[in-house]
C-alpha atoms as a PDB file:
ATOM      1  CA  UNK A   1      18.560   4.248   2.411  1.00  0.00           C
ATOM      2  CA  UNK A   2      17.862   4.040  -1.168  1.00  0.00           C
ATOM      3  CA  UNK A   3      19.967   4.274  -3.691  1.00  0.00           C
ATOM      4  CA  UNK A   4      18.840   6.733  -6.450  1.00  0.00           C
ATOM      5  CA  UNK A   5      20.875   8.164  -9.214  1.00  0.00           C
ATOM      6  CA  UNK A   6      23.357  10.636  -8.254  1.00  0.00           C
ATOM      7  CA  UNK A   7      21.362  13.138  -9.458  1.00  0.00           C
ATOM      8  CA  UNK A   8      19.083  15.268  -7.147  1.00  0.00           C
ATOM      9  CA  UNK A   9      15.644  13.581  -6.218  1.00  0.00           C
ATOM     10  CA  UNK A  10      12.283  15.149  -7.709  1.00  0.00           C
ATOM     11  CA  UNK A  11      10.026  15.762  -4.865  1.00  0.00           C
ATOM     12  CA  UNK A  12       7.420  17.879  -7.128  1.00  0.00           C
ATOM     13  CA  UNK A  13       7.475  14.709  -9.912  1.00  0.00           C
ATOM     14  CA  UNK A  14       6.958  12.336  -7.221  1.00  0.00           C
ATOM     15  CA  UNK A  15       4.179  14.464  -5.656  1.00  0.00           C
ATOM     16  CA  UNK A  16       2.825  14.955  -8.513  1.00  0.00           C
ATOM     17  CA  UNK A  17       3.113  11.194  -9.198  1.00  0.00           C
ATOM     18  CA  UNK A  18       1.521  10.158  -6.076  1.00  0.00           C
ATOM     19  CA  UNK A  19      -1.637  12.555  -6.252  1.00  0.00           C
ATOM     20  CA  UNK A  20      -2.448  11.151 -10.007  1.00  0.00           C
ATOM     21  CA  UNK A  21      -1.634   7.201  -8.427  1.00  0.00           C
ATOM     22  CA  UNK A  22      -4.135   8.290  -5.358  1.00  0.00           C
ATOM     23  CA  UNK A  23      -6.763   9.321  -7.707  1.00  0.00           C
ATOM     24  CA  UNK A  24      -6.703   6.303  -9.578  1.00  0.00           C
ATOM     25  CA  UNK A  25      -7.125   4.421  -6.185  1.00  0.00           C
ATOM     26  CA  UNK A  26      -9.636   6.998  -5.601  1.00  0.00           C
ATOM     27  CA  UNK A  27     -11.582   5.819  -9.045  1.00  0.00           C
ATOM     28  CA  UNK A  28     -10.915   2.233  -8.629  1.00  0.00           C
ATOM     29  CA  UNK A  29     -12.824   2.185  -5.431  1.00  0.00           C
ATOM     30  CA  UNK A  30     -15.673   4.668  -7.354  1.00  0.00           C
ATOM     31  CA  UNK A  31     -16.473   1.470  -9.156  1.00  0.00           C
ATOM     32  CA  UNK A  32     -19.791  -0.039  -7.940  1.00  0.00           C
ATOM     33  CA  UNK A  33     -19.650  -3.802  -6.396  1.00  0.00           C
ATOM     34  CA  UNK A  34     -22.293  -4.559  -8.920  1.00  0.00           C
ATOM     35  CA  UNK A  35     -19.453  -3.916 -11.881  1.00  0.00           C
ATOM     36  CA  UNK A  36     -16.975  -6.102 -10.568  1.00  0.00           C
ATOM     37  CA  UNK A  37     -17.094  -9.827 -11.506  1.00  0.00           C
ATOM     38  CA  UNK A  38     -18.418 -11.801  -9.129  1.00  0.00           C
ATOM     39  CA  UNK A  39     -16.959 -15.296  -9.087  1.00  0.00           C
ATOM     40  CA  UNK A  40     -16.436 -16.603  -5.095  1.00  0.00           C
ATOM     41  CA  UNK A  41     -14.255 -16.767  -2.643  1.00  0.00           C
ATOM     42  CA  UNK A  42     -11.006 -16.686  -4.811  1.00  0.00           C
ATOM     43  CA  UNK A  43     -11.769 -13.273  -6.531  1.00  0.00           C
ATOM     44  CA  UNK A  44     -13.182 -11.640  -3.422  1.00  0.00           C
ATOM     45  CA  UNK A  45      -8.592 -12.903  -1.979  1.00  0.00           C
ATOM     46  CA  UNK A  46      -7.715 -11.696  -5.159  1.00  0.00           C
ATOM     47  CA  UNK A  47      -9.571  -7.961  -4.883  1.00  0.00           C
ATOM     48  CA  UNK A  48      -8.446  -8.044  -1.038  1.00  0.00           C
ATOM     49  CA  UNK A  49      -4.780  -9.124  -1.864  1.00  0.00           C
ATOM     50  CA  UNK A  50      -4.525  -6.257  -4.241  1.00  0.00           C
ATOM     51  CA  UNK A  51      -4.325  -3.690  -1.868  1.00  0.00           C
ATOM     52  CA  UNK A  52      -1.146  -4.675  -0.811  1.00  0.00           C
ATOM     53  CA  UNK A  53       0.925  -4.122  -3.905  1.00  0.00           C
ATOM     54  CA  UNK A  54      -1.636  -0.888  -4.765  1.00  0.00           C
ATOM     55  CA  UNK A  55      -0.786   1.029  -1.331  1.00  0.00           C
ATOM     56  CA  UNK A  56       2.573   0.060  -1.529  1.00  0.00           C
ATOM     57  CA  UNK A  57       2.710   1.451  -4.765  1.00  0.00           C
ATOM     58  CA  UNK A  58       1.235   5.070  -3.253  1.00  0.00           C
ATOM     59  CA  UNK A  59       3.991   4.935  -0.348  1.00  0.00           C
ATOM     60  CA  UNK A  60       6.981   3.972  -2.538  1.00  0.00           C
ATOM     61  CA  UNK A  61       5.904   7.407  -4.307  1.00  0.00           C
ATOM     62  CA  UNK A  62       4.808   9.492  -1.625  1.00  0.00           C
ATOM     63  CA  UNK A  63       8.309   8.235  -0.219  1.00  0.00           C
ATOM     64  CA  UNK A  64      10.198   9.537  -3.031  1.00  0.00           C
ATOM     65  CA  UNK A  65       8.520  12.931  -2.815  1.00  0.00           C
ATOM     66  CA  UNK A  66      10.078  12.768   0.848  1.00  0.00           C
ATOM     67  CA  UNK A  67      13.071  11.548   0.191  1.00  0.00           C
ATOM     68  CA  UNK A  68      16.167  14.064   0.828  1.00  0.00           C
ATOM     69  CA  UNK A  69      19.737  14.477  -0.492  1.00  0.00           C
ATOM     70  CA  UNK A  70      22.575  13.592   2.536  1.00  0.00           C
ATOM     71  CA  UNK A  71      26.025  15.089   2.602  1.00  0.00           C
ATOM     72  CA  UNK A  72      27.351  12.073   0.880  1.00  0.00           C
ATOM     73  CA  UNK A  73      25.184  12.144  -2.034  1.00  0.00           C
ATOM     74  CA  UNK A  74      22.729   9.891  -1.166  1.00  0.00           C
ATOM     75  CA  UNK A  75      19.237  10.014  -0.992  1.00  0.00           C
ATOM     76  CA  UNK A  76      17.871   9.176   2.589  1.00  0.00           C
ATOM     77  CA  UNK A  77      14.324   8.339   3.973  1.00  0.00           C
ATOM     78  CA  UNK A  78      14.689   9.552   7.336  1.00  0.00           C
ATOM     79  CA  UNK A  79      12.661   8.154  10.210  1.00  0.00           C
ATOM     80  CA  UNK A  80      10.848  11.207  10.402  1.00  0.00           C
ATOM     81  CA  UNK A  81       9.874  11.454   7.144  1.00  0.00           C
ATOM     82  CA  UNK A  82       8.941   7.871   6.898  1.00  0.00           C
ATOM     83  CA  UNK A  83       6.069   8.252   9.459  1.00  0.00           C
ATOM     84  CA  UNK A  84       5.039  11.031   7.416  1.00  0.00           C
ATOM     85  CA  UNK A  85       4.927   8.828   4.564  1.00  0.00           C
ATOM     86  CA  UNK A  86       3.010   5.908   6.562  1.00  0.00           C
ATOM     87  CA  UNK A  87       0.381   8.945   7.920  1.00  0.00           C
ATOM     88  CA  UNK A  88      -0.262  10.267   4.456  1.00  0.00           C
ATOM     89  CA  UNK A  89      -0.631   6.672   3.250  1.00  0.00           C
ATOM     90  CA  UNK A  90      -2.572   5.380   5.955  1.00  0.00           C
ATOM     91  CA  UNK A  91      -4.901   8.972   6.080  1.00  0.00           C
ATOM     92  CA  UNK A  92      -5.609   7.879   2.199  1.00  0.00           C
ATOM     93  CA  UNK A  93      -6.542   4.266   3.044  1.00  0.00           C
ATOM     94  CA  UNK A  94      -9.079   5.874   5.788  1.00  0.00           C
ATOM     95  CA  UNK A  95     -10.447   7.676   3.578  1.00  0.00           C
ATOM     96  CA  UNK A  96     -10.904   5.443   0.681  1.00  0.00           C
ATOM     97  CA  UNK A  97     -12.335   2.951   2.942  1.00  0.00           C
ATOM     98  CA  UNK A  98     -14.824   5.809   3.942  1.00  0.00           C
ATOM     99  CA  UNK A  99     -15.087   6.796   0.664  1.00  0.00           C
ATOM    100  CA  UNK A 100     -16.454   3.287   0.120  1.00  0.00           C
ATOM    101  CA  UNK A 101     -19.488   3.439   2.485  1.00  0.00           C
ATOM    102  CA  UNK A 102     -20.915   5.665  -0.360  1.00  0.00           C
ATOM    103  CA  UNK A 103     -20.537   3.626  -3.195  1.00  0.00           C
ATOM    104  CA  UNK A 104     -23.344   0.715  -4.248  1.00  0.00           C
ATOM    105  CA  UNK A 105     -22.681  -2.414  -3.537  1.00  0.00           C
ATOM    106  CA  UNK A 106     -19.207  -1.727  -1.715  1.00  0.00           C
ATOM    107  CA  UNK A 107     -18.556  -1.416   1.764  1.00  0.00           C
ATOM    108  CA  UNK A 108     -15.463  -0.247   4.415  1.00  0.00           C
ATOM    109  CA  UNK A 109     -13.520  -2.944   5.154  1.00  0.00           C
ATOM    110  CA  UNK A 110     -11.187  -2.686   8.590  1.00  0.00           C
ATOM    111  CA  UNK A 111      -9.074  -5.748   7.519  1.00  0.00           C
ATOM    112  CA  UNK A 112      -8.566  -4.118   4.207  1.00  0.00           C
ATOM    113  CA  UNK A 113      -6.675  -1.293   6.402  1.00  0.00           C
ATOM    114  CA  UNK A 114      -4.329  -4.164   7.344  1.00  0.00           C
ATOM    115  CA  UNK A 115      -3.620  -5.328   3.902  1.00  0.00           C
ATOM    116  CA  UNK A 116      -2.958  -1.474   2.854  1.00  0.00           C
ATOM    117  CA  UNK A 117      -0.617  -1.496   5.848  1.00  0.00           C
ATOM    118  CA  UNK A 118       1.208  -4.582   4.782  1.00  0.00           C
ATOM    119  CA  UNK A 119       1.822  -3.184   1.786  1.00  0.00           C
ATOM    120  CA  UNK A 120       2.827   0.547   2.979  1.00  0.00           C
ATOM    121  CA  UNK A 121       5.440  -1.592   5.557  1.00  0.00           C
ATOM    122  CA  UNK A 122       6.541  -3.227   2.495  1.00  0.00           C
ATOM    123  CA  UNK A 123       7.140  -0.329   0.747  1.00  0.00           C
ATOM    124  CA  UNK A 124       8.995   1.734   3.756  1.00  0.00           C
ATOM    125  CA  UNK A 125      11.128  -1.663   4.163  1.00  0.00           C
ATOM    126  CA  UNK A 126      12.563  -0.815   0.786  1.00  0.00           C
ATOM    127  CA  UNK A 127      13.196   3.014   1.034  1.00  0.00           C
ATOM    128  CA  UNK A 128      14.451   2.742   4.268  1.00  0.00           C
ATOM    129  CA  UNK A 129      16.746   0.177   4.223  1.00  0.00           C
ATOM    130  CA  UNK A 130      17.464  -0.207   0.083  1.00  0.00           C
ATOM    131  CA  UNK A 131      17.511  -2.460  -2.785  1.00  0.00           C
ATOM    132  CA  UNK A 132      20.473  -4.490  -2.271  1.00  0.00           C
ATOM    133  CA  UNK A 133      22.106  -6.941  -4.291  1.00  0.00           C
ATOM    134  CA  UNK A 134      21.449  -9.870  -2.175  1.00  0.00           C
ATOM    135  CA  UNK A 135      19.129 -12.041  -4.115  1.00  0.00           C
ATOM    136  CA  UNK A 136      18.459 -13.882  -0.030  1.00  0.00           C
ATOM    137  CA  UNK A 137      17.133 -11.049   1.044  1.00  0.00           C
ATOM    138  CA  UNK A 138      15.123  -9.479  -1.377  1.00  0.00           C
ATOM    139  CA  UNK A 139      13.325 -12.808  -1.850  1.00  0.00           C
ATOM    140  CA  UNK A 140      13.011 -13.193   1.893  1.00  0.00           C
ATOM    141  CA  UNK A 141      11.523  -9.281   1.669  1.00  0.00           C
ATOM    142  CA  UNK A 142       8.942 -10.291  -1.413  1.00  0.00           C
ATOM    143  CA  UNK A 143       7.680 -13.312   0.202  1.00  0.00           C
ATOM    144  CA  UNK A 144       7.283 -11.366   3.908  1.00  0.00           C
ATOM    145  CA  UNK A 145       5.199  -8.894   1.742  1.00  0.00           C
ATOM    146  CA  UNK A 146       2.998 -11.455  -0.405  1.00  0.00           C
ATOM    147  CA  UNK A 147       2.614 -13.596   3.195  1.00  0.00           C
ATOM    148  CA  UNK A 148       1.632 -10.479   5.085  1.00  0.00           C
ATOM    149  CA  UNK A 149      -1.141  -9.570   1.612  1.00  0.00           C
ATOM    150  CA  UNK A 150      -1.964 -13.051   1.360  1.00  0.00           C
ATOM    151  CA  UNK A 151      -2.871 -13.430   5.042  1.00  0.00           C
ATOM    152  CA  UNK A 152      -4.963 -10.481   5.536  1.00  0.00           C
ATOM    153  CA  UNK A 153      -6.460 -11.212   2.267  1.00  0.00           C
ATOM    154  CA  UNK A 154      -7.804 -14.353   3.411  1.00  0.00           C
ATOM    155  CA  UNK A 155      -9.005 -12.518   6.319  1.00  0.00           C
ATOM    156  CA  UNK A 156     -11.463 -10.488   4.788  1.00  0.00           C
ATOM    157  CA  UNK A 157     -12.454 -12.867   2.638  1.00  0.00           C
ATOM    158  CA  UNK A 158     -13.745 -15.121   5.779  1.00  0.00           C
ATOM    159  CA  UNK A 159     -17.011 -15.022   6.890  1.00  0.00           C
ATOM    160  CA  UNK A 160     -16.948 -13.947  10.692  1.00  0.00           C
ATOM    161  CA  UNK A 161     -20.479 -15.291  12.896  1.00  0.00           C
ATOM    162  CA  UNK A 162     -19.946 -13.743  16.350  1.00  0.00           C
ATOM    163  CA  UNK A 163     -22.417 -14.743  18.662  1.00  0.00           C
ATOM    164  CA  UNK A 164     -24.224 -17.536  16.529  1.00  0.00           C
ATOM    165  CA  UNK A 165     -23.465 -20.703  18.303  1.00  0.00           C
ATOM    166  CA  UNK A 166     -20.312 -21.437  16.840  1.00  0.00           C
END
């Protein structure tokens, strides 16, 4: 559950919201590899890492567009919904990574699909299940989420040699 005002939720501002947020993901990856800065291994964690936070970014919206008023007042992420959320999500990440094949200098990435997902899991964690006021477990939450970026992160950024003797 989340807990939004007691207000009713804005599925068309959220929608809205999440089309504009997957455009911009949609431009970021238009840049060319050439245009990015170039500095070694670090940047190359750093531009993998930051699909974490940026996909979790498009399902915390795209789960807000979903979200539903209960009988009680509150607004509820269903499990139905939520693997609507994580297809829609998850469809865009395809896509992007697609999208990518296209562009100079950049290329799909399947590990990058894993950091999306971390980040999308992070973001359902939250609508599903709330921000509470336990400081525990929203730290515990945060560092699951950077753990999970950080770790796929690294492993796109490492240089895989099948078959050469290693």
């Amino acid at each position: 559950m989340i807990a939004l005002p007691p207000t009713r939720p804005r599925p068309v501002l959220f929608a809205t919201l999440a089309i504009a947020y997957a455009a911009g993901i949609f431009a970021l990856s238009s840049l060319p590899g050439s245009s990015l800065p170039q500095h070694g291994r670090w940047t190359a964690w750093a531009y993998n890492a930051a699909h974490a936070p940026l996909f979790g970014g498009l399902a915390l919206l795209v789960g807000a567009a979903l979200v539903v008023e209960s009988k009680a007042g509150v607004a509820v992420l269903g499990s139905k919904r939520a693997l609507v959320c994580v297809a829609i999500c998850f469809a865009w990440a395809l896509i992007d990574e697609f999208h990518q094949s296209f562009v100079s200098a950049r290329s799909p990435d399947g590990i990058d699909l894993v950091t999306d997902l971390a980040g999308i899991g992070a973001a359902l964690v939250w609508l599903r299940r709330g921000f509470d006021a336990s400081l525990v477990r929203t730290a515990t939450r945060l560092t699951a989420f950077a753990a999970m970026a950080a770790l796929s992160a690294w492993l796109a950024t490492r240089p895989f040699e099948f078959g050469a003797g290693t």
